[in-house]
PDB file of N, CA and C in Angstrom:
ATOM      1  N   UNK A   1       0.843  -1.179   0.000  1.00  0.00           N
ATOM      2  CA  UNK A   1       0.000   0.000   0.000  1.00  0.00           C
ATOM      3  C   UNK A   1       0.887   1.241   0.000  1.00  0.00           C
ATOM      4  N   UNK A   2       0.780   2.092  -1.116  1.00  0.00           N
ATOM      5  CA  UNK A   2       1.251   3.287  -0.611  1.00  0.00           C
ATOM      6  C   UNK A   2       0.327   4.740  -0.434  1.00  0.00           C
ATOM      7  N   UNK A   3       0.673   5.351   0.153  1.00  0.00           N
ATOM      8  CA  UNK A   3       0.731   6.572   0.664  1.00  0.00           C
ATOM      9  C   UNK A   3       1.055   7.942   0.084  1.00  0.00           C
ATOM     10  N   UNK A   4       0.277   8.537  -0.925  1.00  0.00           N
ATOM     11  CA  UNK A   4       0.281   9.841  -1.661  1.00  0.00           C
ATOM     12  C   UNK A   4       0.171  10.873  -0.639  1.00  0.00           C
ATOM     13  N   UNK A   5       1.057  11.982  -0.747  1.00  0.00           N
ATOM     14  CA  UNK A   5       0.799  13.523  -0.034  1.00  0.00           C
ATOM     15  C   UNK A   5       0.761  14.047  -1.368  1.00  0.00           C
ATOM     16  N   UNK A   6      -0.300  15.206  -1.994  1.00  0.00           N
ATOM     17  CA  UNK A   6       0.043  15.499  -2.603  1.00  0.00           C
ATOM     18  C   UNK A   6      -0.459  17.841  -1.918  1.00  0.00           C
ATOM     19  N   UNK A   7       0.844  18.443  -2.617  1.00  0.00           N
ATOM     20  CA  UNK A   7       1.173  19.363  -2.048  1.00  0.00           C
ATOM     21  C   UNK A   7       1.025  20.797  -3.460  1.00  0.00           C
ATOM     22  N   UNK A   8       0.501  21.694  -3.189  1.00  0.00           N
ATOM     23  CA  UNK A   8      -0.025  22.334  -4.461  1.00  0.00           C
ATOM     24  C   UNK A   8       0.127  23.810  -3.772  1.00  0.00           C
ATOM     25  N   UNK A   9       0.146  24.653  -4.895  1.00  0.00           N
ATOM     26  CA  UNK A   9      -0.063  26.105  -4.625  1.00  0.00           C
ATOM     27  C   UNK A   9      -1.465  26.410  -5.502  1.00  0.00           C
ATOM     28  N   UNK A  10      -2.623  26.789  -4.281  1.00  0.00           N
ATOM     29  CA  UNK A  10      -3.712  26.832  -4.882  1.00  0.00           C
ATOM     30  C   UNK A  10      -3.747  27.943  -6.329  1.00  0.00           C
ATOM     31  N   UNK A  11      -3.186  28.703  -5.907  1.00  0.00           N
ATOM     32  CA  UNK A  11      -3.238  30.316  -7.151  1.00  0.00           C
ATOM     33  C   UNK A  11      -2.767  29.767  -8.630  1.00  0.00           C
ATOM     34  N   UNK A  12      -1.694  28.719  -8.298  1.00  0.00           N
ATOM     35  CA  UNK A  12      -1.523  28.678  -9.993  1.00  0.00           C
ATOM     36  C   UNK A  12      -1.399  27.517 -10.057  1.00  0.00           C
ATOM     37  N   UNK A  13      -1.896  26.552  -9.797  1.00  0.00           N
ATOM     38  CA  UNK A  13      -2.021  25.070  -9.739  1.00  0.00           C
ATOM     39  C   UNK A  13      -3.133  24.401  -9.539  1.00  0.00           C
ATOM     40  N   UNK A  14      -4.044  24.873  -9.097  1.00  0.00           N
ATOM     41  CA  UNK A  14      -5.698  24.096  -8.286  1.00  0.00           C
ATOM     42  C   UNK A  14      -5.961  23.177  -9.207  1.00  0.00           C
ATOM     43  N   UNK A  15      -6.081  23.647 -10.555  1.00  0.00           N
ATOM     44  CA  UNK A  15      -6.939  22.980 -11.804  1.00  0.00           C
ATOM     45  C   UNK A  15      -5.781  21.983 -11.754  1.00  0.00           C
ATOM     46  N   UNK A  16      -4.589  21.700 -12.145  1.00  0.00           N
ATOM     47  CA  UNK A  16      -3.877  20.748 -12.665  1.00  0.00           C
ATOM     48  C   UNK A  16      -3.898  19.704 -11.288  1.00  0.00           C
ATOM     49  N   UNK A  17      -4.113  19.935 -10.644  1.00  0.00           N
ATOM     50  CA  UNK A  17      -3.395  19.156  -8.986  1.00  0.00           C
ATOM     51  C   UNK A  17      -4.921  18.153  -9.135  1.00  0.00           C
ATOM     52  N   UNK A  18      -5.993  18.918  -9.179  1.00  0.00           N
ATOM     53  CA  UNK A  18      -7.245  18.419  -9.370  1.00  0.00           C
ATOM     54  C   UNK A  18      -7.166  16.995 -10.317  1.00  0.00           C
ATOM     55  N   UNK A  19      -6.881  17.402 -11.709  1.00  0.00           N
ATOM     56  CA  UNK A  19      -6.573  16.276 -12.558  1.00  0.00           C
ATOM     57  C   UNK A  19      -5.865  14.934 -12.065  1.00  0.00           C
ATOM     58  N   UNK A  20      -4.727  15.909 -11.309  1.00  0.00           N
ATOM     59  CA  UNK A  20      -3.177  14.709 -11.341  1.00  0.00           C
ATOM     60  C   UNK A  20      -4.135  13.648  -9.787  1.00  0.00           C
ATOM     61  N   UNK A  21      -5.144  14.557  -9.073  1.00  0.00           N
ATOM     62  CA  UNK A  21      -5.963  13.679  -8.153  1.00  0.00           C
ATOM     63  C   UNK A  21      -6.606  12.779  -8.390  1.00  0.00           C
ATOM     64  N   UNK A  22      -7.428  12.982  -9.841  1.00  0.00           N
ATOM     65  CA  UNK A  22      -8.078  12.104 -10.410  1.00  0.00           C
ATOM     66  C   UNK A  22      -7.929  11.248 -10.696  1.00  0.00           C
ATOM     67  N   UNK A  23      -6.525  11.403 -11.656  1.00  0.00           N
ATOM     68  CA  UNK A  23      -5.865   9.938 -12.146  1.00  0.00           C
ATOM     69  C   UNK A  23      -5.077   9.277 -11.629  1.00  0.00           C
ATOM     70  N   UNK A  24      -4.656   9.828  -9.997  1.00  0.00           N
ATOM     71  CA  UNK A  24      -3.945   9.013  -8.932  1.00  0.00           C
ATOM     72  C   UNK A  24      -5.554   7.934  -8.460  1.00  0.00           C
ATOM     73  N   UNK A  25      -6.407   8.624  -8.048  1.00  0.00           N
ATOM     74  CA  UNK A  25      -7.482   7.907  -7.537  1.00  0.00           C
ATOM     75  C   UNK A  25      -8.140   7.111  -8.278  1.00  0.00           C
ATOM     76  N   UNK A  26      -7.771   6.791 -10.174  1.00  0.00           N
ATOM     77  CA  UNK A  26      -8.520   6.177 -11.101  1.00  0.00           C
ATOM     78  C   UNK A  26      -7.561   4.781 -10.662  1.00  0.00           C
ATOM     79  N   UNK A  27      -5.747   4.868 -10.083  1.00  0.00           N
ATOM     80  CA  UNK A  27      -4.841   3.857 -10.094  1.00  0.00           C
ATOM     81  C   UNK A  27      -4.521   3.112  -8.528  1.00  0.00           C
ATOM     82  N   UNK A  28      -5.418   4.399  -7.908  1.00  0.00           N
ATOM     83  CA  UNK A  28      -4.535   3.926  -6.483  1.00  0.00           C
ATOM     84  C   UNK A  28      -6.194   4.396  -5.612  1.00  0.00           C
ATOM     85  N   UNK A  29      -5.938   3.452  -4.199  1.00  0.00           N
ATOM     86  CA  UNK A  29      -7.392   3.703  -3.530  1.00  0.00           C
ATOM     87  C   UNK A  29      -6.956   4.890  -2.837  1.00  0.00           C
ATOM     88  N   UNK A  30      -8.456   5.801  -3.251  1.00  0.00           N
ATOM     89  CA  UNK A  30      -8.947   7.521  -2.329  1.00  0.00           C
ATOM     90  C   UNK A  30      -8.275   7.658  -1.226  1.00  0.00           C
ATOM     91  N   UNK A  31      -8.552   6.792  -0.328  1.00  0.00           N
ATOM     92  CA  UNK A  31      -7.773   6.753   0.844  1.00  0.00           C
ATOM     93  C   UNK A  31      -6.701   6.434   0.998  1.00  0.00           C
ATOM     94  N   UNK A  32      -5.912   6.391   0.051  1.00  0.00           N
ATOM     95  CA  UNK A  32      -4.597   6.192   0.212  1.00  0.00           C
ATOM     96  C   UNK A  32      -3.368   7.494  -0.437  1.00  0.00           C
ATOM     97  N   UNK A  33      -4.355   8.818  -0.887  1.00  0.00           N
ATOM     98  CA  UNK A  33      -3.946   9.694  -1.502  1.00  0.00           C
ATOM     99  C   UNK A  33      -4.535  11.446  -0.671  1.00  0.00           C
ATOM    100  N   UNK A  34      -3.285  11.636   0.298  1.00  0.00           N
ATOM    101  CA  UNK A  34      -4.123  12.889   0.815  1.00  0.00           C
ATOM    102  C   UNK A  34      -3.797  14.033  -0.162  1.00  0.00           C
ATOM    103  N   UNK A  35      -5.564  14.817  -0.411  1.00  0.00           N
ATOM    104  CA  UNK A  35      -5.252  15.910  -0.915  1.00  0.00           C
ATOM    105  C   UNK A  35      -5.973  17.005   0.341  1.00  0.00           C
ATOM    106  N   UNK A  36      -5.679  18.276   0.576  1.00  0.00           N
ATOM    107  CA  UNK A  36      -6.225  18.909   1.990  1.00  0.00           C
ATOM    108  C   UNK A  36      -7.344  18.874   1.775  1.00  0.00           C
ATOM    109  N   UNK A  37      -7.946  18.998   0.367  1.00  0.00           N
ATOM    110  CA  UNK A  37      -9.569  19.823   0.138  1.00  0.00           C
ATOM    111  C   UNK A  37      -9.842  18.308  -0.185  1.00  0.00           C
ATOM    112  N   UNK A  38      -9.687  17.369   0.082  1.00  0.00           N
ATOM    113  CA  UNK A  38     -10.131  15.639   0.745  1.00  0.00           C
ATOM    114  C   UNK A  38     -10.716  15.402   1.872  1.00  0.00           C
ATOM    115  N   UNK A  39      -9.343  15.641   2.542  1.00  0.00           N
ATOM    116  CA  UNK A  39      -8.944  15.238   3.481  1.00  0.00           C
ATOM    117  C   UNK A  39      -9.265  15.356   5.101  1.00  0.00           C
ATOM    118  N   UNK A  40      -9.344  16.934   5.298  1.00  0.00           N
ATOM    119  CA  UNK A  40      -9.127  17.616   5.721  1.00  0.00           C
ATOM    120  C   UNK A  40     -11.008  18.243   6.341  1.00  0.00           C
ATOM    121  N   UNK A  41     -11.275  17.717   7.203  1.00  0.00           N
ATOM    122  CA  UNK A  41     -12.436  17.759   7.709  1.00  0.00           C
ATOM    123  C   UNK A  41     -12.675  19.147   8.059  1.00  0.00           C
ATOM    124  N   UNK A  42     -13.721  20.062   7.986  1.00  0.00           N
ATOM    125  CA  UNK A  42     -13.974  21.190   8.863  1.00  0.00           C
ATOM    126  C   UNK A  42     -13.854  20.994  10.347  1.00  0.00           C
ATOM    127  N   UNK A  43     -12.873  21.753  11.020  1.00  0.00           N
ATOM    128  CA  UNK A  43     -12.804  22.425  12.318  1.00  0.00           C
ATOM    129  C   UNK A  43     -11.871  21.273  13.034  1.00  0.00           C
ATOM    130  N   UNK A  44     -10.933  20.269  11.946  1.00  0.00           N
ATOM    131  CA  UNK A  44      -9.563  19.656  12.100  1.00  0.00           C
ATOM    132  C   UNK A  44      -8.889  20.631  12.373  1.00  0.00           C
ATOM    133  N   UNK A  45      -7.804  20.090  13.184  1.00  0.00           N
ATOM    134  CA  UNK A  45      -6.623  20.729  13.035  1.00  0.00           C
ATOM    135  C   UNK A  45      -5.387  20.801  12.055  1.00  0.00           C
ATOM    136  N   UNK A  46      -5.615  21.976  11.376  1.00  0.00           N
ATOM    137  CA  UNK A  46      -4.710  21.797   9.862  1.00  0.00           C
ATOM    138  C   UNK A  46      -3.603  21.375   9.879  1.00  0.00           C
ATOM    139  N   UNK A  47      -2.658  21.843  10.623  1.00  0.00           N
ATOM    140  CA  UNK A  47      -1.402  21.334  11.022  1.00  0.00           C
ATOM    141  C   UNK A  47      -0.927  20.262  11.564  1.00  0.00           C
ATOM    142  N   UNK A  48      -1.960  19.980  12.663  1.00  0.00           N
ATOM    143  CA  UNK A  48      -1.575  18.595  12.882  1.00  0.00           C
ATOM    144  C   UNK A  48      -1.743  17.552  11.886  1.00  0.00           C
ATOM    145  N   UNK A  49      -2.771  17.694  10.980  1.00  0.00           N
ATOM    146  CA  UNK A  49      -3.102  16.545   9.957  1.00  0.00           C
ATOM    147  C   UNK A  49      -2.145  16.253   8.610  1.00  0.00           C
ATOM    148  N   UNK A  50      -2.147  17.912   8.304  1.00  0.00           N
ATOM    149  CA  UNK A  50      -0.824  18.245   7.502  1.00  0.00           C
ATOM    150  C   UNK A  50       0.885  17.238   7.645  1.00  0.00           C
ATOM    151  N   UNK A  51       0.555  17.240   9.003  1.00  0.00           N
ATOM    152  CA  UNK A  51       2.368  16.636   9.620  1.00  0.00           C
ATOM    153  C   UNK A  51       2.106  15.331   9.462  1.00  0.00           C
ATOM    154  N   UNK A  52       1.149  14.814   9.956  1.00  0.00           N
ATOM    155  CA  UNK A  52       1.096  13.472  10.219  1.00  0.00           C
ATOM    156  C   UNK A  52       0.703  12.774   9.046  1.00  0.00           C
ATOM    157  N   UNK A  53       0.202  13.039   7.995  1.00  0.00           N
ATOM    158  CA  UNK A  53      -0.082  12.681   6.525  1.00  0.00           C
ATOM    159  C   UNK A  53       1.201  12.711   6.002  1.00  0.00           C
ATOM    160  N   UNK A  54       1.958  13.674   6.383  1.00  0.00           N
ATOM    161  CA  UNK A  54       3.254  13.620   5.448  1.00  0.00           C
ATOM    162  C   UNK A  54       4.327  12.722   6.005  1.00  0.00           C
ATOM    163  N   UNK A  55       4.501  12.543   6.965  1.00  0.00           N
ATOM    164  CA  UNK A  55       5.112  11.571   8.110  1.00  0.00           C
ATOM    165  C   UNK A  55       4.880  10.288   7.790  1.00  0.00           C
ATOM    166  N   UNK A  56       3.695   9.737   7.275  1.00  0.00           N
ATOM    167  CA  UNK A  56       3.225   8.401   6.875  1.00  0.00           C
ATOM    168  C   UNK A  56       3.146   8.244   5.221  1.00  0.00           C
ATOM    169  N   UNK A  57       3.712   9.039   4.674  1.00  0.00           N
ATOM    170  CA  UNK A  57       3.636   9.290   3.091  1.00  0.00           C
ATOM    171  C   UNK A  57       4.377   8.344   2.872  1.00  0.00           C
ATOM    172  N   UNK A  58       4.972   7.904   1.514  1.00  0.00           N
ATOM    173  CA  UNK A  58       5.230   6.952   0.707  1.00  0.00           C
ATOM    174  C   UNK A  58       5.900   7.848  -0.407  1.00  0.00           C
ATOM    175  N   UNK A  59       4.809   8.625  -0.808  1.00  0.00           N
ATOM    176  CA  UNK A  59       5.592   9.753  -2.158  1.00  0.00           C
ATOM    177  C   UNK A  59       4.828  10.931  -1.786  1.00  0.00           C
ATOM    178  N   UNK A  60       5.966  12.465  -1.650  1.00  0.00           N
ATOM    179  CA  UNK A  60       5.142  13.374  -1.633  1.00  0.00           C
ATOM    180  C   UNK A  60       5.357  14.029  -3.159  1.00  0.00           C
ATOM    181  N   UNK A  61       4.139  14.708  -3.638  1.00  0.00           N
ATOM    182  CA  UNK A  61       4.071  15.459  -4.715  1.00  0.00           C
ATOM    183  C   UNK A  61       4.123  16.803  -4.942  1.00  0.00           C
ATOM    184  N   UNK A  62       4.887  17.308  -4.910  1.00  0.00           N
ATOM    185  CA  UNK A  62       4.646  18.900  -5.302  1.00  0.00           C
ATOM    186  C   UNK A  62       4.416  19.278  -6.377  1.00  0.00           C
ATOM    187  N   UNK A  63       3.136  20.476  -6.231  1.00  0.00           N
ATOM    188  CA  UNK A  63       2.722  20.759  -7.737  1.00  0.00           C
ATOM    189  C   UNK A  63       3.224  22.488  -7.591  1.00  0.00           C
ATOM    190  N   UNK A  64       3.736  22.734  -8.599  1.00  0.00           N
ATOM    191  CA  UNK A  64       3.825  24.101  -8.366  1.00  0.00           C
ATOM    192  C   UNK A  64       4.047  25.278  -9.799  1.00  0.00           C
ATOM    193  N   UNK A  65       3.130  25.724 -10.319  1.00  0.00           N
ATOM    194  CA  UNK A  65       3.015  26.587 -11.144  1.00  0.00           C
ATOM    195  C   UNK A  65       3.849  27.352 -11.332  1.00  0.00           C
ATOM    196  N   UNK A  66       3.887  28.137 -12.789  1.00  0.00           N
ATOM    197  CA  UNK A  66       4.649  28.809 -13.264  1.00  0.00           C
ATOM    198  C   UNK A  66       4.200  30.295 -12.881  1.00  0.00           C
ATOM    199  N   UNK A  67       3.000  30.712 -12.705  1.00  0.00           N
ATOM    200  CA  UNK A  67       3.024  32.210 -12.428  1.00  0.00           C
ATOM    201  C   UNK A  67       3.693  32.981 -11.175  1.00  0.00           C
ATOM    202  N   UNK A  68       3.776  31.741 -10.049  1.00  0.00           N
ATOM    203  CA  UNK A  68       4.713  32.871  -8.943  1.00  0.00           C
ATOM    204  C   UNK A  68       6.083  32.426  -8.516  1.00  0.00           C
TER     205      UNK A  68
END
């Protein structure tokens, strides 16, 4: 089983990170791929979930756009 973090800059990336979510989750099970706007329950603690998702990762992904 592995363990996706995947890590994005919403401003110039949202749309592509979205995709690259899709077709991780078409190959690999939902729950095995954190994205925050997943993940990330209302009135969690962001940080703590943030650390500990990445701590148990397997592969982290950074997505990061060209505009900034």
């Amino acid at each position: 089983m592995s363990k996706i973090f995947i890590s994005y800059r919403r401003k110039d990336s949202a749309g592509t990170t979205g995709r690259l979510y899709d077709y991780l989750k078409a190959n690999f099970k939902e729950e095995d791929i954190f994205l925050d706007t997943k993940a990330i329950a209302a009135g969690d603690n962001f940080e703590n979930r943030i650390q500990s998702h990445i701590n148990e990762c397997d592969l982290f992904i950074a997505v990061i756009g060209s505009k900034f």
